[in-house]
N, C-alpha and C. Protein backbone atom coordinates (compact mmCIF):
# COMPACT_ATOMS: atom_id res chain seq x y z
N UNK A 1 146.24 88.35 203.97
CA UNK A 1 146.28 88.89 205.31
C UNK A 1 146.15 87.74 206.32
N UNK A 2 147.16 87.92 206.98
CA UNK A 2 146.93 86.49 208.46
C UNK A 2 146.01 87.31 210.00
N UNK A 3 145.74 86.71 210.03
CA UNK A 3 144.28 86.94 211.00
C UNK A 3 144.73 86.29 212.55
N UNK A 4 145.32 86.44 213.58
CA UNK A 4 145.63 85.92 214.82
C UNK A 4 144.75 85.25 215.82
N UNK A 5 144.52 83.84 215.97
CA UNK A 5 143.09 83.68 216.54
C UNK A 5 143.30 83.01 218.14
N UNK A 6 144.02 83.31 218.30
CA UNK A 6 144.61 83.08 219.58
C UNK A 6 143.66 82.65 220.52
N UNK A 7 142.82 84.05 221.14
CA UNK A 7 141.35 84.14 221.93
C UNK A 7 140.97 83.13 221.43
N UNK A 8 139.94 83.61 220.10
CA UNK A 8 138.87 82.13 219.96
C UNK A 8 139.43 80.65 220.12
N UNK A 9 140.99 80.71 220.45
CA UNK A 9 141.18 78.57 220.16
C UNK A 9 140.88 78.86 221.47
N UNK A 10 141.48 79.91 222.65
CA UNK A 10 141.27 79.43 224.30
C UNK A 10 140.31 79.69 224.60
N UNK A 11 139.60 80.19 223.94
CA UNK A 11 137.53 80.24 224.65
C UNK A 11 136.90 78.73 224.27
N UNK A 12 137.21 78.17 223.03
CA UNK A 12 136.98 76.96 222.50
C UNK A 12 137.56 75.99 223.61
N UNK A 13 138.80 76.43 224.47
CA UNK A 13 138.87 74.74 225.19
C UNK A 13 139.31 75.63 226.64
N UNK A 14 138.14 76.73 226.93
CA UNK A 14 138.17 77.37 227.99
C UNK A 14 138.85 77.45 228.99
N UNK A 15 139.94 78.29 228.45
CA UNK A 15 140.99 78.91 228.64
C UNK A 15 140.53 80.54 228.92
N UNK A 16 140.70 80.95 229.67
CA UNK A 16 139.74 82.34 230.13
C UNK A 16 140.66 83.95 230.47
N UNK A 17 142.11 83.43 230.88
CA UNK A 17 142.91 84.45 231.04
C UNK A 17 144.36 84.16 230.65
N UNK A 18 144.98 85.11 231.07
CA UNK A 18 146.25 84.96 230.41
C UNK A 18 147.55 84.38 231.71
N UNK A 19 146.96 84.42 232.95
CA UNK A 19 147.63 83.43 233.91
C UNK A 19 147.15 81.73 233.47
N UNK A 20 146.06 81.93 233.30
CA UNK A 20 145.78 80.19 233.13
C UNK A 20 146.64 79.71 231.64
N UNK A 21 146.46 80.71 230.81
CA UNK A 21 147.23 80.37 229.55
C UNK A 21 148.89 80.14 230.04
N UNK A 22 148.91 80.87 230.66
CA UNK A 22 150.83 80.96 231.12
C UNK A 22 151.04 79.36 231.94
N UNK A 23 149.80 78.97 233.11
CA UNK A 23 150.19 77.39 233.30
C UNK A 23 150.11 76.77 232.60
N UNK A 24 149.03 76.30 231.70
CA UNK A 24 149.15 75.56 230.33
C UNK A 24 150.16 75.59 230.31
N UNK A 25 150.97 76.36 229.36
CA UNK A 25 152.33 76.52 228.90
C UNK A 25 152.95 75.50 229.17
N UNK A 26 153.35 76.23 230.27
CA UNK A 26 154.32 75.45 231.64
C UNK A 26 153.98 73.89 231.79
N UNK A 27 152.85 73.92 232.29
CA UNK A 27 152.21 72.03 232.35
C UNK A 27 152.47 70.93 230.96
N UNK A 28 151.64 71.77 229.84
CA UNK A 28 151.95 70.42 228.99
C UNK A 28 152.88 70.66 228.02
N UNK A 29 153.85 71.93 227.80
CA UNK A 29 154.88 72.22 227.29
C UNK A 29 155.89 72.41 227.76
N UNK A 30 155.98 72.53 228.67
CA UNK A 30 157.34 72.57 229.57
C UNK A 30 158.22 74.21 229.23
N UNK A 31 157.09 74.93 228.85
CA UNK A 31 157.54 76.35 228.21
C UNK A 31 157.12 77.49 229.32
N UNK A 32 158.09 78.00 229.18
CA UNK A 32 158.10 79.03 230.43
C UNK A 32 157.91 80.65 229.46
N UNK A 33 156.49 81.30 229.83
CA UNK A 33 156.45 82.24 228.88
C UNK A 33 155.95 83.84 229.69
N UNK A 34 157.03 84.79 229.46
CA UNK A 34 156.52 85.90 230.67
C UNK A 34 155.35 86.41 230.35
N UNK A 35 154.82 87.01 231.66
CA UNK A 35 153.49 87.69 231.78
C UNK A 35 152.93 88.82 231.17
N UNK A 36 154.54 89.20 230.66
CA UNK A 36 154.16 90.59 229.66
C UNK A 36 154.02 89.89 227.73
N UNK A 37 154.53 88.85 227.45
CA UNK A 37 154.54 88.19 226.32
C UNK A 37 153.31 87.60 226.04
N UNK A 38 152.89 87.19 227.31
CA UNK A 38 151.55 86.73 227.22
C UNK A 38 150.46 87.79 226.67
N UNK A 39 150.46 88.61 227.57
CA UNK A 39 149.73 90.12 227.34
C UNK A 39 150.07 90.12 226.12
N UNK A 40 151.30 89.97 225.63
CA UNK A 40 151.44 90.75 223.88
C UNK A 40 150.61 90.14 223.00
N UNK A 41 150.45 88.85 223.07
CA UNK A 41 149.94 87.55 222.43
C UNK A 41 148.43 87.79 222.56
N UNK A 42 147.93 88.34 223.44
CA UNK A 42 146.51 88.48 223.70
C UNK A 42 145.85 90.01 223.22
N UNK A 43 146.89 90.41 223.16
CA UNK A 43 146.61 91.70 223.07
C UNK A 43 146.56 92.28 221.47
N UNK A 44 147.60 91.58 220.41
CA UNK A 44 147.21 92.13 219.16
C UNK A 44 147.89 91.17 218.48
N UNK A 45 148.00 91.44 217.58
CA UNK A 45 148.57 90.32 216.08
C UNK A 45 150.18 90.30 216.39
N UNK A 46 150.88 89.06 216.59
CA UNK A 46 152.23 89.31 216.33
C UNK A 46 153.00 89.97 215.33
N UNK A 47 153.92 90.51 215.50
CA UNK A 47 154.24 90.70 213.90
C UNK A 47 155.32 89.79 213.81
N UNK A 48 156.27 89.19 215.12
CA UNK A 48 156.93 88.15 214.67
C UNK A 48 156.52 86.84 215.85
N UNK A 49 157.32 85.64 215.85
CA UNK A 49 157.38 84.55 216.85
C UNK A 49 158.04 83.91 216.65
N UNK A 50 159.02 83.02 217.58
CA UNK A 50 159.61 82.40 217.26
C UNK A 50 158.72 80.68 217.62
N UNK A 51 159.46 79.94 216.75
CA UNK A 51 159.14 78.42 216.13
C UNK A 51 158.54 77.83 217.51
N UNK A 52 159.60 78.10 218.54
CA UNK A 52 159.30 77.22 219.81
C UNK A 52 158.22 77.57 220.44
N UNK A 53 158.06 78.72 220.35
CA UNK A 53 156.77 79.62 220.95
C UNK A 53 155.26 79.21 220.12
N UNK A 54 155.62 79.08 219.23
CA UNK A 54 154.28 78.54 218.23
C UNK A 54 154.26 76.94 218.48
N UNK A 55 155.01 76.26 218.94
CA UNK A 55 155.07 74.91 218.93
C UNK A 55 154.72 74.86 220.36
N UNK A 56 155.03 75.70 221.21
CA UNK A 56 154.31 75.32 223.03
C UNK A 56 152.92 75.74 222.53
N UNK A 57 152.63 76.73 221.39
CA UNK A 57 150.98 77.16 222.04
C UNK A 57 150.15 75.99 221.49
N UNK A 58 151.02 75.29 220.07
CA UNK A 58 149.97 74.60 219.80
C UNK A 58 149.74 73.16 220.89
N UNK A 59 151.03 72.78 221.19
CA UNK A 59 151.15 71.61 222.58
C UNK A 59 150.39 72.36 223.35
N UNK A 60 150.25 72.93 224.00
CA UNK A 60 149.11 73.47 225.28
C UNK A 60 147.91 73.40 225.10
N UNK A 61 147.55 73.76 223.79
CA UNK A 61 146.09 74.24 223.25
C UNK A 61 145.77 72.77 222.49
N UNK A 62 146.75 72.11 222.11
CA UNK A 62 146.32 71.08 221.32
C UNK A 62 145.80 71.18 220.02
N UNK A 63 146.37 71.88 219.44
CA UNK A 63 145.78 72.64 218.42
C UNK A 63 146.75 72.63 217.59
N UNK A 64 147.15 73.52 216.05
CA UNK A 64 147.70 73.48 215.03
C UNK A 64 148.13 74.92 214.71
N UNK A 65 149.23 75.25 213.91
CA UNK A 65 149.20 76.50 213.74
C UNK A 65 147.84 77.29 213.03
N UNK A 66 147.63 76.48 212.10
CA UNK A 66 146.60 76.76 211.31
C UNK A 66 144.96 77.23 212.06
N UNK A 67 145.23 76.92 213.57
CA UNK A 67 143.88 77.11 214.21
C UNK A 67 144.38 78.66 214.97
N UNK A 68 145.47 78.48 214.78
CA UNK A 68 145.94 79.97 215.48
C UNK A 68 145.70 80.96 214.52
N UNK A 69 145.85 80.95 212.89
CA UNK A 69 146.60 81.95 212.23
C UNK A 69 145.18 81.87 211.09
N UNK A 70 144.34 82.69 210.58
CA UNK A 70 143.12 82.72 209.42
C UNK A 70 144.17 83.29 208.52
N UNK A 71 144.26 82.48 207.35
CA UNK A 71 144.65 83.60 206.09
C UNK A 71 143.63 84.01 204.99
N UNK A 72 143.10 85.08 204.41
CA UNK A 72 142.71 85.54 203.66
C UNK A 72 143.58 86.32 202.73
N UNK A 73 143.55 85.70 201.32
CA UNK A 73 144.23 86.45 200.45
C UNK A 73 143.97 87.91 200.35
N UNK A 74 145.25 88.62 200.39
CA UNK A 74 144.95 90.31 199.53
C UNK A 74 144.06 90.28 198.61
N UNK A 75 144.06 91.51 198.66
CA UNK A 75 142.65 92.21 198.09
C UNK A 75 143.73 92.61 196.24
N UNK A 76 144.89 92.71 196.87
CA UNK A 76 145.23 92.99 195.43
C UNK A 76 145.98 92.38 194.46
N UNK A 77 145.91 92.56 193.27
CA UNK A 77 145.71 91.85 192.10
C UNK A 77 146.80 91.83 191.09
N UNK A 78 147.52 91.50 191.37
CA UNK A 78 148.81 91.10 190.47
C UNK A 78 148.40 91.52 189.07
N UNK A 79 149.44 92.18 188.45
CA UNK A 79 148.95 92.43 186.80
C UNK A 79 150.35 91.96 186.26
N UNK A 80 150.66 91.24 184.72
CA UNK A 80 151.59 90.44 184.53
C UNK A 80 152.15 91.83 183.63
């Protein structure tokens, strides 16, 4: 299961709303991202994204995908 950690990286380098997240963007990615996408992003687990979009958040945030995304393996159990 992938886990979306979006919030906790922008509380970590206090980042507080989703306008300040949207200048980020813009400032050190040069990514222009709407106000309702933003909301989506904040609001629940993606179910998809595209490459460029994961590559501005981690340029903004300075961060890695891996600080965005927790994986915990399923619970279930392969039988051969």
């Amino acid at each position: 299961m992938l886990e979306w950690m979006l919030r906790n990286v922008m509380v970590e380098k206090g980042i507080w709303s989703g306008a300040a997240l949207r200048r980020l963007l813009k400032e050190k990615a040069g990514y222009d991202l709407s106000a309702p996408s933003i909301s989506a992003l904040l609001t629940g687990q993606p179910k998809q994204m595209k490459a460029e979009t994961l590559d501005a958040l981690c340029t903004a945030l300075e961060c890695t995908p891996n600080d965005l995304w927790v994986h915990t393996p399923s619970q279930k159990v392969r039988e051969a």
